[in-house]
N, C-alpha and C. Protein backbone atom coordinates (compact mmCIF):
# COMPACT_ATOMS: atom_id res chain seq x y z
N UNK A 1 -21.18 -26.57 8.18
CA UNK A 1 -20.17 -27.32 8.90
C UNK A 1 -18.82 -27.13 8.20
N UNK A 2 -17.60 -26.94 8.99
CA UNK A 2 -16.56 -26.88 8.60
C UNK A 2 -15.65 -28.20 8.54
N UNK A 3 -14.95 -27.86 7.15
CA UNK A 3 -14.12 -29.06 7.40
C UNK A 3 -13.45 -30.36 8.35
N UNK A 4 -13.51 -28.99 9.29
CA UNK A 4 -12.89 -30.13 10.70
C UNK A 4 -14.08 -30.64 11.77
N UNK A 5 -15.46 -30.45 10.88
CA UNK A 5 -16.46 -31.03 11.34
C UNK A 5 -17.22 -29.72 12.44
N UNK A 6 -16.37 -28.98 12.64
CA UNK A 6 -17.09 -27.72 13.32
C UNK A 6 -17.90 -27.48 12.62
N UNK A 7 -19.15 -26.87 13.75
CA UNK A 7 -20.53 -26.52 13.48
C UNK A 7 -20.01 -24.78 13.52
N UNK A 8 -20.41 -24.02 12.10
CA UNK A 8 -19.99 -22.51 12.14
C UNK A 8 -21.82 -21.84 12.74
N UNK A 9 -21.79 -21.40 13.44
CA UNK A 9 -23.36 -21.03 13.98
C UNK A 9 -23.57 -19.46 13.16
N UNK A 10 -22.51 -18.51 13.18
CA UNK A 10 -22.84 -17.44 12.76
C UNK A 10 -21.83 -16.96 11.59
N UNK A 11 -22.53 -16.85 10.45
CA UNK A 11 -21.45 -15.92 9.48
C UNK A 11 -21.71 -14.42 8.84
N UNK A 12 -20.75 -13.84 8.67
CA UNK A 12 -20.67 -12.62 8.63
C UNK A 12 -20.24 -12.89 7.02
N UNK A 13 -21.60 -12.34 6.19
CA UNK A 13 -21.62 -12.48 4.90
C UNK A 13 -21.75 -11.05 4.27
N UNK A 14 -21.26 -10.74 3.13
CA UNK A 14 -20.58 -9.12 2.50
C UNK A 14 -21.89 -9.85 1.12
N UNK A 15 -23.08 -8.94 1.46
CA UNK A 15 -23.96 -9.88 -0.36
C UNK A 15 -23.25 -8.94 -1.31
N UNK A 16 -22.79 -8.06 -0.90
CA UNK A 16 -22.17 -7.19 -2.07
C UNK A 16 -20.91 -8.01 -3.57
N UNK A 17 -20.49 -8.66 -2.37
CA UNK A 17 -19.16 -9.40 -2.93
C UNK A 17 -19.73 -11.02 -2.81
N UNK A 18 -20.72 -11.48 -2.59
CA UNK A 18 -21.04 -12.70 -2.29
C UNK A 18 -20.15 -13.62 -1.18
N UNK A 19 -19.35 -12.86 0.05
CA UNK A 19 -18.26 -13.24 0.44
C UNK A 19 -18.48 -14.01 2.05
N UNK A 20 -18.80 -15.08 2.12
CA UNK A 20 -18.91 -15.12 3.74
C UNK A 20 -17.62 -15.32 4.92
N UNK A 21 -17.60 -14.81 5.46
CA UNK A 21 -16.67 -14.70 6.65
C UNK A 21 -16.75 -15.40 7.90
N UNK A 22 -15.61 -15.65 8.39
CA UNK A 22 -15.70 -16.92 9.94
C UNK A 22 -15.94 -15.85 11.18
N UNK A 23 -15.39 -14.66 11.35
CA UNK A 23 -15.72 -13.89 12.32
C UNK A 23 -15.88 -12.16 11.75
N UNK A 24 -16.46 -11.61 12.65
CA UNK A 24 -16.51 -10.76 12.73
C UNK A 24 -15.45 -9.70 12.31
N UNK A 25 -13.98 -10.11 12.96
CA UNK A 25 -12.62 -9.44 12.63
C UNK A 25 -12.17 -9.94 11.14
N UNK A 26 -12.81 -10.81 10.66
CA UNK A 26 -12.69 -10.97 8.68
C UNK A 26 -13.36 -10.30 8.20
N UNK A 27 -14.48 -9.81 8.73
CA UNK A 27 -15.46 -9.71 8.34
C UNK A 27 -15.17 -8.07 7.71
N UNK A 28 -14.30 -7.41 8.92
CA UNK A 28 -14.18 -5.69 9.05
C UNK A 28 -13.39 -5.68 7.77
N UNK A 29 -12.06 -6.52 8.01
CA UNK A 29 -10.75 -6.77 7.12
C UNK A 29 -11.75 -6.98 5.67
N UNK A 30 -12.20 -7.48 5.55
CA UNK A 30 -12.99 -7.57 4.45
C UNK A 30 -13.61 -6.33 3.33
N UNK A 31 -14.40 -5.70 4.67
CA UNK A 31 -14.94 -4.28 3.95
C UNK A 31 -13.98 -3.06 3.81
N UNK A 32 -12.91 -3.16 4.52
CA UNK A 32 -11.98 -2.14 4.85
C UNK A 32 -11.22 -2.33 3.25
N UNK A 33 -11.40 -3.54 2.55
CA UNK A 33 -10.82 -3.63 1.29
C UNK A 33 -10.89 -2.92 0.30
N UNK A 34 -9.58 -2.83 -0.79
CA UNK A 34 -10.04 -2.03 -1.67
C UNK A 34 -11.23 -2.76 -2.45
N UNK A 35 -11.50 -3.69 -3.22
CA UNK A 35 -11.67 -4.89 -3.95
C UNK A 35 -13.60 -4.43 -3.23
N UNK A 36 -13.98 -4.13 -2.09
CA UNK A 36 -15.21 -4.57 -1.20
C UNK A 36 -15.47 -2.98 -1.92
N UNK A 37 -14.80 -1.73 -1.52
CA UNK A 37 -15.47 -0.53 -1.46
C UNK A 37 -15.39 0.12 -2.52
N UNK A 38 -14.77 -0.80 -3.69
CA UNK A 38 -15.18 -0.36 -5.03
C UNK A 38 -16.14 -0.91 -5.67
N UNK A 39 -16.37 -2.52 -5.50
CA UNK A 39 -17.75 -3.01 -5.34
C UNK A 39 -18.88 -2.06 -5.16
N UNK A 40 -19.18 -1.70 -3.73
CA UNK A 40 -20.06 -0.92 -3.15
C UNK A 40 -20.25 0.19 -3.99
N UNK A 41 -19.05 1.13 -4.04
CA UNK A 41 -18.95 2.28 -4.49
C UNK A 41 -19.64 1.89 -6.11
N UNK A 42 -19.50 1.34 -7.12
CA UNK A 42 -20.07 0.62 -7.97
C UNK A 42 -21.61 0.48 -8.07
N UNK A 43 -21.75 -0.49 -7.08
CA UNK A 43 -23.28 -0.19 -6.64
C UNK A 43 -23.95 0.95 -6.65
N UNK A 44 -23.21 1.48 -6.25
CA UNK A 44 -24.13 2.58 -5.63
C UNK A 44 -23.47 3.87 -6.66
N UNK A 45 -23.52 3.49 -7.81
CA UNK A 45 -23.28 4.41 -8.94
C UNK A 45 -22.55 5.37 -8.97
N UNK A 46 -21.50 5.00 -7.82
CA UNK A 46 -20.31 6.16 -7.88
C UNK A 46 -18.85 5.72 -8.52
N UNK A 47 -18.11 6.79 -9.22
CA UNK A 47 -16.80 6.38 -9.40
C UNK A 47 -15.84 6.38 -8.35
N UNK A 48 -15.02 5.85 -8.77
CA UNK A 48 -13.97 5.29 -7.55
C UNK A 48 -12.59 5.25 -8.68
N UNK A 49 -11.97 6.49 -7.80
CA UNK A 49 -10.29 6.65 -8.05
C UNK A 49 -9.93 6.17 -7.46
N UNK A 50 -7.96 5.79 -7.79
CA UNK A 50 -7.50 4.71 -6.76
C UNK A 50 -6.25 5.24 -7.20
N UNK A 51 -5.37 5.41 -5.94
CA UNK A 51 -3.84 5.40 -6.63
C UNK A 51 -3.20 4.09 -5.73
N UNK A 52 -2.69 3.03 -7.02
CA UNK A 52 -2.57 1.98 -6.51
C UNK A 52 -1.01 1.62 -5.83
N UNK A 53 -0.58 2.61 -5.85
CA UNK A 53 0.68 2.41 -5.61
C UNK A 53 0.94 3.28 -3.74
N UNK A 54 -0.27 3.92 -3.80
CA UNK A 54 -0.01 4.34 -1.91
C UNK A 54 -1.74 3.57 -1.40
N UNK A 55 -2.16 2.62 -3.03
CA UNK A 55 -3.33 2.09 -1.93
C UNK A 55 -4.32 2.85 -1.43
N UNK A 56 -4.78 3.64 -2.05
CA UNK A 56 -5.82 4.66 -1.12
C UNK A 56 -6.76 4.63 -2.14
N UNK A 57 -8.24 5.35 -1.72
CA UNK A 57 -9.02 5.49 -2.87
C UNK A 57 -9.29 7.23 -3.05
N UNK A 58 -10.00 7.74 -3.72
CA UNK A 58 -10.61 9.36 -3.86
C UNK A 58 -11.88 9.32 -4.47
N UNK A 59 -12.54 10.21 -4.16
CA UNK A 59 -13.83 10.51 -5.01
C UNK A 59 -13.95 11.11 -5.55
N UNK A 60 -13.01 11.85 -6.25
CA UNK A 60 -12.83 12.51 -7.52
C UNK A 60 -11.61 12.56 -8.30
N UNK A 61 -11.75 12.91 -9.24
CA UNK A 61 -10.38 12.78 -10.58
C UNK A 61 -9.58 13.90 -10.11
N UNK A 62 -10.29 15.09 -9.16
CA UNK A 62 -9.65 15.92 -8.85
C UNK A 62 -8.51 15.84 -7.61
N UNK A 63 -9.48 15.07 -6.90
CA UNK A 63 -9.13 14.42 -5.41
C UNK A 63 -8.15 13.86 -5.56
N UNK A 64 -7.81 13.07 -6.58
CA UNK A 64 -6.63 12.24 -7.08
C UNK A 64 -6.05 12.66 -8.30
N UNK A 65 -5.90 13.83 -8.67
CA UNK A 65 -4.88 14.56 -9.11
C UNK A 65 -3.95 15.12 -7.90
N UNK A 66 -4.51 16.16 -6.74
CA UNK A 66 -4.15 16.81 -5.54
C UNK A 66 -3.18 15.68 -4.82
N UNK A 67 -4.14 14.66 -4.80
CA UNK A 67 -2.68 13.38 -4.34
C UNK A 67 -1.96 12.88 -4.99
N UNK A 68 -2.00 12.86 -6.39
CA UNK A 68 -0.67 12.82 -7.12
C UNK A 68 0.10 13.63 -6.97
N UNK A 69 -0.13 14.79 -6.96
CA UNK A 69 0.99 16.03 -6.91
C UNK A 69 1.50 16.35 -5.22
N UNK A 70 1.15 15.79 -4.52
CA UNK A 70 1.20 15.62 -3.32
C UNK A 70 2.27 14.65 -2.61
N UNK A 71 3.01 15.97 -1.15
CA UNK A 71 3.79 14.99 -0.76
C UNK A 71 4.07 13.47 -0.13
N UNK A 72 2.93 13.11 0.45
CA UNK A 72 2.71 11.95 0.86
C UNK A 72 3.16 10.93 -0.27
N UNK A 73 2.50 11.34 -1.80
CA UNK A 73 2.26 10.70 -2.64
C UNK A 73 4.21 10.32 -3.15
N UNK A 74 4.46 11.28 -3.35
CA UNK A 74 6.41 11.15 -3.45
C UNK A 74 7.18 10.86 -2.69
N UNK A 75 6.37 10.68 -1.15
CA UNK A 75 7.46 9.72 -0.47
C UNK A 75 7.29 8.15 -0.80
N UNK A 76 6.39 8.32 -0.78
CA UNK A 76 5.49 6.27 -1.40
C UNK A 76 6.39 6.07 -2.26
N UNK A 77 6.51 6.84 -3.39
CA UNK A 77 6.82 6.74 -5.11
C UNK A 77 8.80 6.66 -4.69
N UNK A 78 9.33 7.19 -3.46
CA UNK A 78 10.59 7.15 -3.84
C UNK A 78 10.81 6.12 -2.87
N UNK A 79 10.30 5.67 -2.03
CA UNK A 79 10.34 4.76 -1.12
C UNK A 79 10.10 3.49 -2.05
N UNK A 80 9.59 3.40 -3.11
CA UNK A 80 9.51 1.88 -3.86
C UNK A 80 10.76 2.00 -4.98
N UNK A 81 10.96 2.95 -4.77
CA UNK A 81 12.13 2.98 -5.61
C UNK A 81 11.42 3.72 -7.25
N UNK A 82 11.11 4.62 -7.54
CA UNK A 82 9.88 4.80 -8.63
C UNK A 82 10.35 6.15 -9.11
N UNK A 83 10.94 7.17 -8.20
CA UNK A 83 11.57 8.49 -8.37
C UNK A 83 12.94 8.38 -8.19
N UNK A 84 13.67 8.87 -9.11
CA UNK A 84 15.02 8.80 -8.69
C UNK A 84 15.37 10.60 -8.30
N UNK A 85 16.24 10.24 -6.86
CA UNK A 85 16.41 11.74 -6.00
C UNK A 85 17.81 12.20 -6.65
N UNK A 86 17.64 13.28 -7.31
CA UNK A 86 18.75 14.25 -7.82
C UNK A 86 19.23 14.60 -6.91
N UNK A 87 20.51 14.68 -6.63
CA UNK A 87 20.82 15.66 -5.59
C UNK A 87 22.41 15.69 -5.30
């Protein structure tokens, strides 16, 4: 039962993260997380790269070297203000 006395009939629970959810659309938002699929990834005895500054993950040190050196990665980095443009 919820606070406002609502009866919750169905929850959408993550046992990974011990996390229960009110619907279905928390539920996605949930796993789509970084925080959920490093969990998992964890679990399930894999490493998990992350470049935290464009938010993404990789599955390898290599994978996330290629996106460091990568343009996507230097528009993020000058867009926060992080590279300063010579020019």
């Amino acid at each position: 039962m919820l606070a406002n006395g609502a009866v919750l009939h169905e929850v959408n629970s993550c046992q990974v993260c011990d996390v229960k959810c009110l619907d279905n659309a928390q539920y996605v938002e949930h796993c789509n997380g970084k925080k959920h699929r490093s969990k998992v990834a964890h679990a399930l005895g894999q490493d998990v790269f992350y470049c935290d500054v464009c938010n993404i993950q990789c599955t390898s040190q290599d994978n996330l070297n290629a996106h460091l050196d990568g343009k996507k990665h230097m528009k993020v980095l000058k867009a926060h203000g992080f590279v300063n443009v010579m020019g």
